[in-house]
C-alpha atoms as a PDB file:
ATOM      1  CA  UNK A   1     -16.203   1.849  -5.339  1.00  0.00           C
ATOM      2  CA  UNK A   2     -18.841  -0.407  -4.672  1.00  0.00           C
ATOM      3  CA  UNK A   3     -19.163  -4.051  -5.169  1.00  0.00           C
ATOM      4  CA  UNK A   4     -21.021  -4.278  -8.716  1.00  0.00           C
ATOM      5  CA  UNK A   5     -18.958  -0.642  -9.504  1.00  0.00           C
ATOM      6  CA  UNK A   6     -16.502  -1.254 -12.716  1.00  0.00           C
ATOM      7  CA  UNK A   7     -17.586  -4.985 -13.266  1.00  0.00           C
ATOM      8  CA  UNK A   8     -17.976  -6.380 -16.568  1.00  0.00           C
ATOM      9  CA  UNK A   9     -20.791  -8.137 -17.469  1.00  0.00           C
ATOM     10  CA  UNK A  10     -19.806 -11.751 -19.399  1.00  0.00           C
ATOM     11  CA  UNK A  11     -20.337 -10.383 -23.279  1.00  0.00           C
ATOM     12  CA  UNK A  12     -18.418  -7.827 -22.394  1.00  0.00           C
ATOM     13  CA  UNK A  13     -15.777  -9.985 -21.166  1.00  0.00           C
ATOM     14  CA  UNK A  14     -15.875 -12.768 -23.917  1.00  0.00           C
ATOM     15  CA  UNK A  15     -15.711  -9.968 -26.294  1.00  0.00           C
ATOM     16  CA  UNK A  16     -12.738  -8.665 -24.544  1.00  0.00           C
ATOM     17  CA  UNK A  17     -10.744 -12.136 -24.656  1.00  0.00           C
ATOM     18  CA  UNK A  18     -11.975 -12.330 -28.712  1.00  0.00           C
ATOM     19  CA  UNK A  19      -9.590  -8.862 -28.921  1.00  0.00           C
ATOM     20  CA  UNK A  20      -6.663 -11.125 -27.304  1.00  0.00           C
ATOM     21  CA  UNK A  21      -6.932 -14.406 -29.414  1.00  0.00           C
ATOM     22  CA  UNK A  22      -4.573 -14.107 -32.616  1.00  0.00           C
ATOM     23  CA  UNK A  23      -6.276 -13.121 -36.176  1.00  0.00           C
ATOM     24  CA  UNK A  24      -5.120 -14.197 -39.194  1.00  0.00           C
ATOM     25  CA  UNK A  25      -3.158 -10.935 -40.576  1.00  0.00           C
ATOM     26  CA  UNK A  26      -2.157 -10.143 -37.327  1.00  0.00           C
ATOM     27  CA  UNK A  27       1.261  -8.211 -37.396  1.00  0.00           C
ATOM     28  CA  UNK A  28       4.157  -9.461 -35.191  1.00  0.00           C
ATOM     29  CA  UNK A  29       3.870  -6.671 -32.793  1.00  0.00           C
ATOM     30  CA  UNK A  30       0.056  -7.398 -32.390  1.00  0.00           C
ATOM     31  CA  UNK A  31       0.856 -10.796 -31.998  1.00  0.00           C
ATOM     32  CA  UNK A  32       3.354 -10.142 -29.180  1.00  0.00           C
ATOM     33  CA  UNK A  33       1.092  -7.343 -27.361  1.00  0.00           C
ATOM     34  CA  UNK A  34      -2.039 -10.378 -27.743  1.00  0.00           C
ATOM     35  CA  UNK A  35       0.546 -12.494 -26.120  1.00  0.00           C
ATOM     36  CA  UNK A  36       1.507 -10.033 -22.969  1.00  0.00           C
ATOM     37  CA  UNK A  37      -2.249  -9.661 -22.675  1.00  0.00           C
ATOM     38  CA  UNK A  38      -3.406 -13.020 -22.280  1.00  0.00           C
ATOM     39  CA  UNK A  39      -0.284 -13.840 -20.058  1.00  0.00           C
ATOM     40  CA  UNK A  40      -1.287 -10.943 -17.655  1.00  0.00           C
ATOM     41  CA  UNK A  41      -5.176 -11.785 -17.817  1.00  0.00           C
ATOM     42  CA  UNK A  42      -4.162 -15.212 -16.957  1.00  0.00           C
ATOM     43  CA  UNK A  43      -1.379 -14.563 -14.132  1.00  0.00           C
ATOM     44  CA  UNK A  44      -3.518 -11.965 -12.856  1.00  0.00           C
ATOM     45  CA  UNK A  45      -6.126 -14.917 -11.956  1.00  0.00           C
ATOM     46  CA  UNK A  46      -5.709 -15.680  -8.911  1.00  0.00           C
ATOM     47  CA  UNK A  47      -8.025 -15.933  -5.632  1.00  0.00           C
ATOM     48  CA  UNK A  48      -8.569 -12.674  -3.730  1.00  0.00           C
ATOM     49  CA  UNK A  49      -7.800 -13.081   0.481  1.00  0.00           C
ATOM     50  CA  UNK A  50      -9.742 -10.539   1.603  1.00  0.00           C
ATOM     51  CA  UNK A  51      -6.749  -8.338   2.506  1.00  0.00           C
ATOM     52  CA  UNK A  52      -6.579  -5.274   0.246  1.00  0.00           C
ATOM     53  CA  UNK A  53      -2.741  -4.587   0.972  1.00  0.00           C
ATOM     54  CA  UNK A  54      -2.211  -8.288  -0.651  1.00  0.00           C
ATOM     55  CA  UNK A  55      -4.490  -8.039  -2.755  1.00  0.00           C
ATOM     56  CA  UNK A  56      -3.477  -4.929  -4.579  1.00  0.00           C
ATOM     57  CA  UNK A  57       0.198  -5.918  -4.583  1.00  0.00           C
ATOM     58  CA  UNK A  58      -0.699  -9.743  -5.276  1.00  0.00           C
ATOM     59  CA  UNK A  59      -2.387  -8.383  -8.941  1.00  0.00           C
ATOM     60  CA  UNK A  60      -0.507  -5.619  -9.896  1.00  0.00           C
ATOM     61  CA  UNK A  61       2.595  -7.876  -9.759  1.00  0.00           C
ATOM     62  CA  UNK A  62       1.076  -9.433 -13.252  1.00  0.00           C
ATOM     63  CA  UNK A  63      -0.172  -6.289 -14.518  1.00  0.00           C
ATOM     64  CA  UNK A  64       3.239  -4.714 -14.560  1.00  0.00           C
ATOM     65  CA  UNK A  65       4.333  -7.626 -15.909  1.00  0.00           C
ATOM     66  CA  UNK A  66       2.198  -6.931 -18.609  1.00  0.00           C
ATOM     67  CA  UNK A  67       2.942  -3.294 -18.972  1.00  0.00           C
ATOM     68  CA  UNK A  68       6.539  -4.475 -19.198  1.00  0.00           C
ATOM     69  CA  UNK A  69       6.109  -7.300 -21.796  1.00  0.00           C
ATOM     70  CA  UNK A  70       4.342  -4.818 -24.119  1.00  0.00           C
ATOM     71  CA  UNK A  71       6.985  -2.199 -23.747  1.00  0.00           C
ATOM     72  CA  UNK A  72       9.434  -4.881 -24.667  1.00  0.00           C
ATOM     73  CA  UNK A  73       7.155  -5.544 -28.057  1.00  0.00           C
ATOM     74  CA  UNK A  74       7.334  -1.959 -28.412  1.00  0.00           C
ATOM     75  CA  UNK A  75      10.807  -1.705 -28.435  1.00  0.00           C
ATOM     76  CA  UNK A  76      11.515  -4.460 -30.593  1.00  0.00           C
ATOM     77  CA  UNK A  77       9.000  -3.180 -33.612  1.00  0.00           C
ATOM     78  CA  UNK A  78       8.252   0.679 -32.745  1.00  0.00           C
ATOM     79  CA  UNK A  79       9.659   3.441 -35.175  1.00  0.00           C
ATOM     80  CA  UNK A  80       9.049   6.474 -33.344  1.00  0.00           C
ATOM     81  CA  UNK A  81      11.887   7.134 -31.005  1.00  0.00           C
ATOM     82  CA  UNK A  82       9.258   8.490 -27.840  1.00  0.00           C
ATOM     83  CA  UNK A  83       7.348   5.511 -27.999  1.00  0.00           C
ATOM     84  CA  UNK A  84      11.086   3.384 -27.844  1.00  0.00           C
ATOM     85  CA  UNK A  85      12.268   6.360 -25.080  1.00  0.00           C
ATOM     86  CA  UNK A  86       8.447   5.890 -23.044  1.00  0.00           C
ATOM     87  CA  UNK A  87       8.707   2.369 -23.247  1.00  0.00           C
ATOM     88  CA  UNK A  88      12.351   1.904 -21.904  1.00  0.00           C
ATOM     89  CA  UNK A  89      11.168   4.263 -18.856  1.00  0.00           C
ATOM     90  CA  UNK A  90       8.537   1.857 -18.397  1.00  0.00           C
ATOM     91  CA  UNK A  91      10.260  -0.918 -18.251  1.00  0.00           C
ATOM     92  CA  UNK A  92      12.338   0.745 -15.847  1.00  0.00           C
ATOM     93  CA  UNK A  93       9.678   1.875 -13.548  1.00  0.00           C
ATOM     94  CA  UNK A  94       7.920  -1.378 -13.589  1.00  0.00           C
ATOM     95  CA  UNK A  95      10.687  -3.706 -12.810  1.00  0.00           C
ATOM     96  CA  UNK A  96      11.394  -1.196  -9.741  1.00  0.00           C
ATOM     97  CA  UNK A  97       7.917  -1.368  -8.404  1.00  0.00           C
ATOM     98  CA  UNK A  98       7.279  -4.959  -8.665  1.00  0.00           C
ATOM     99  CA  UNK A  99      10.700  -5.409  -7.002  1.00  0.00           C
ATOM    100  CA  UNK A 100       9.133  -3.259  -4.368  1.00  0.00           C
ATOM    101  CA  UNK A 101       5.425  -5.108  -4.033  1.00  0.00           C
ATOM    102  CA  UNK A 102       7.367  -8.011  -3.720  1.00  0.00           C
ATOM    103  CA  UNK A 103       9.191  -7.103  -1.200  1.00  0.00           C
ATOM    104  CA  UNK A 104       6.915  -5.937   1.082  1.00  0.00           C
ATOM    105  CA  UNK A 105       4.947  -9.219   0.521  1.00  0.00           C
ATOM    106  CA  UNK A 106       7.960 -11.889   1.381  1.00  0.00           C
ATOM    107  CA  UNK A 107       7.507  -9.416   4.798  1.00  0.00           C
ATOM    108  CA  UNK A 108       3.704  -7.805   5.020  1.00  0.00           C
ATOM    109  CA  UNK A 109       1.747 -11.201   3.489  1.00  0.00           C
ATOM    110  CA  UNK A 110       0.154 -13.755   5.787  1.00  0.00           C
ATOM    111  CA  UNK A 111       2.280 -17.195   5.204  1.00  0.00           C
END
Protein backbone atom coordinates (compact mmCIF):
# COMPACT_ATOMS: atom_id res chain seq x y z
CA UNK A 1 0.00 0.00 0.00
CA UNK A 2 1.39 3.14 -0.82
CA UNK A 3 1.85 6.23 1.15
CA UNK A 4 -1.39 8.38 0.14
CA UNK A 5 -3.21 4.56 -0.31
CA UNK A 6 -6.33 4.32 2.32
CA UNK A 7 -5.86 7.95 3.74
CA UNK A 8 -8.67 10.04 4.57
CA UNK A 9 -8.90 13.29 3.47
CA UNK A 10 -9.93 15.92 6.59
CA UNK A 11 -13.99 16.13 5.72
CA UNK A 12 -13.90 12.82 5.64
CA UNK A 13 -12.37 12.58 8.92
CA UNK A 14 -14.32 15.42 10.76
CA UNK A 15 -17.33 13.76 9.45
CA UNK A 16 -16.18 10.56 10.87
CA UNK A 17 -15.56 12.04 14.54
CA UNK A 18 -19.34 13.90 14.06
CA UNK A 19 -20.58 9.88 13.91
CA UNK A 20 -18.66 9.46 17.44
CA UNK A 21 -19.86 12.63 19.39
CA UNK A 22 -23.20 11.75 21.39
CA UNK A 23 -26.76 12.88 19.79
CA UNK A 24 -29.49 13.74 21.64
CA UNK A 25 -31.78 10.40 21.38
CA UNK A 26 -28.91 8.41 21.40
CA UNK A 27 -29.70 4.91 22.97
CA UNK A 28 -27.46 3.59 25.81
CA UNK A 29 -25.82 1.06 23.69
CA UNK A 30 -24.98 3.80 21.05
CA UNK A 31 -23.81 5.82 23.68
CA UNK A 32 -21.43 3.14 25.01
CA UNK A 33 -20.21 1.93 21.36
CA UNK A 34 -19.60 6.21 20.72
CA UNK A 35 -17.69 5.88 23.89
CA UNK A 36 -15.33 2.67 22.88
CA UNK A 37 -14.87 4.57 19.64
CA UNK A 38 -13.57 7.73 20.69
CA UNK A 39 -11.44 5.95 23.45
CA UNK A 40 -9.77 3.76 20.69
CA UNK A 41 -9.44 6.78 18.11
CA UNK A 42 -7.83 8.58 20.89
CA UNK A 43 -5.46 5.73 22.45
CA UNK A 44 -4.72 4.73 19.07
CA UNK A 45 -2.93 8.33 18.67
CA UNK A 46 0.17 7.92 19.17
CA UNK A 47 3.57 8.72 17.16
CA UNK A 48 4.63 6.10 14.60
CA UNK A 49 8.74 4.93 15.05
CA UNK A 50 9.33 3.89 11.88
CA UNK A 51 9.44 0.20 12.87
CA UNK A 52 6.48 -1.70 11.39
CA UNK A 53 6.74 -4.70 13.96
CA UNK A 54 6.06 -1.80 16.75
CA UNK A 55 4.13 -0.12 14.99
CA UNK A 56 1.52 -2.66 14.11
CA UNK A 57 1.50 -4.11 17.63
CA UNK A 58 1.85 -0.49 19.26
CA UNK A 59 -1.91 0.37 17.46
CA UNK A 60 -3.66 -2.63 17.40
CA UNK A 61 -3.18 -2.81 21.20
CA UNK A 62 -6.06 0.13 21.25
CA UNK A 63 -7.98 -1.21 18.50
CA UNK A 64 -8.66 -4.45 20.28
CA UNK A 65 -9.31 -2.56 23.02
CA UNK A 66 -11.94 -1.16 21.16
CA UNK A 67 -13.25 -4.29 19.62
CA UNK A 68 -13.43 -5.50 23.21
CA UNK A 69 -15.20 -2.46 24.80
CA UNK A 70 -17.94 -2.73 22.13
CA UNK A 71 -18.42 -6.40 22.64
CA UNK A 72 -18.82 -5.61 26.28
CA UNK A 73 -21.76 -2.92 25.18
CA UNK A 74 -23.01 -5.67 23.22
CA UNK A 75 -23.34 -7.95 25.84
CA UNK A 76 -24.79 -5.75 28.25
CA UNK A 77 -27.85 -4.49 25.77
CA UNK A 78 -27.92 -7.19 22.79
CA UNK A 79 -31.06 -9.56 22.49
CA UNK A 80 -30.00 -11.94 20.02
CA UNK A 81 -28.11 -14.71 21.66
CA UNK A 82 -25.20 -14.93 18.46
CA UNK A 83 -24.48 -11.48 18.73
CA UNK A 84 -24.06 -12.14 22.96
CA UNK A 85 -22.22 -15.78 21.86
CA UNK A 86 -19.86 -13.62 18.91
CA UNK A 87 -19.20 -11.04 21.24
CA UNK A 88 -18.05 -13.20 24.29
CA UNK A 89 -15.61 -15.02 21.65
CA UNK A 90 -14.38 -11.72 20.94
CA UNK A 91 -13.67 -10.67 23.96
CA UNK A 92 -11.91 -13.77 24.39
CA UNK A 93 -9.78 -13.58 21.38
CA UNK A 94 -8.88 -10.04 21.93
CA UNK A 95 -7.75 -10.11 25.45
CA UNK A 96 -5.46 -13.19 24.22
CA UNK A 97 -3.88 -11.29 21.42
CA UNK A 98 -3.19 -8.11 23.08
CA UNK A 99 -1.71 -10.22 25.92
CA UNK A 100 0.41 -11.55 23.14
CA UNK A 101 1.45 -8.00 21.26
CA UNK A 102 2.34 -7.03 24.51
CA UNK A 103 4.42 -9.42 25.18
CA UNK A 104 6.50 -9.49 22.45
CA UNK A 105 6.91 -5.67 22.90
CA UNK A 106 8.19 -5.66 26.81
CA UNK A 107 10.91 -8.09 24.64
CA UNK A 108 10.99 -7.09 20.63
CA UNK A 109 10.50 -2.96 21.25
CA UNK A 110 13.47 -0.61 21.29
CA UNK A 111 13.61 0.88 25.09
Amino acid sequence: MGAGTGMMNMDSMQSMMKTMMPAPGDTASTKDFKSADMKMMHDMAVPYTGNADVDFRTKMIPHHQGAIDMARAALAYAKDETTKTLAAQIIKDQEREIAEMREWLSKNAPK
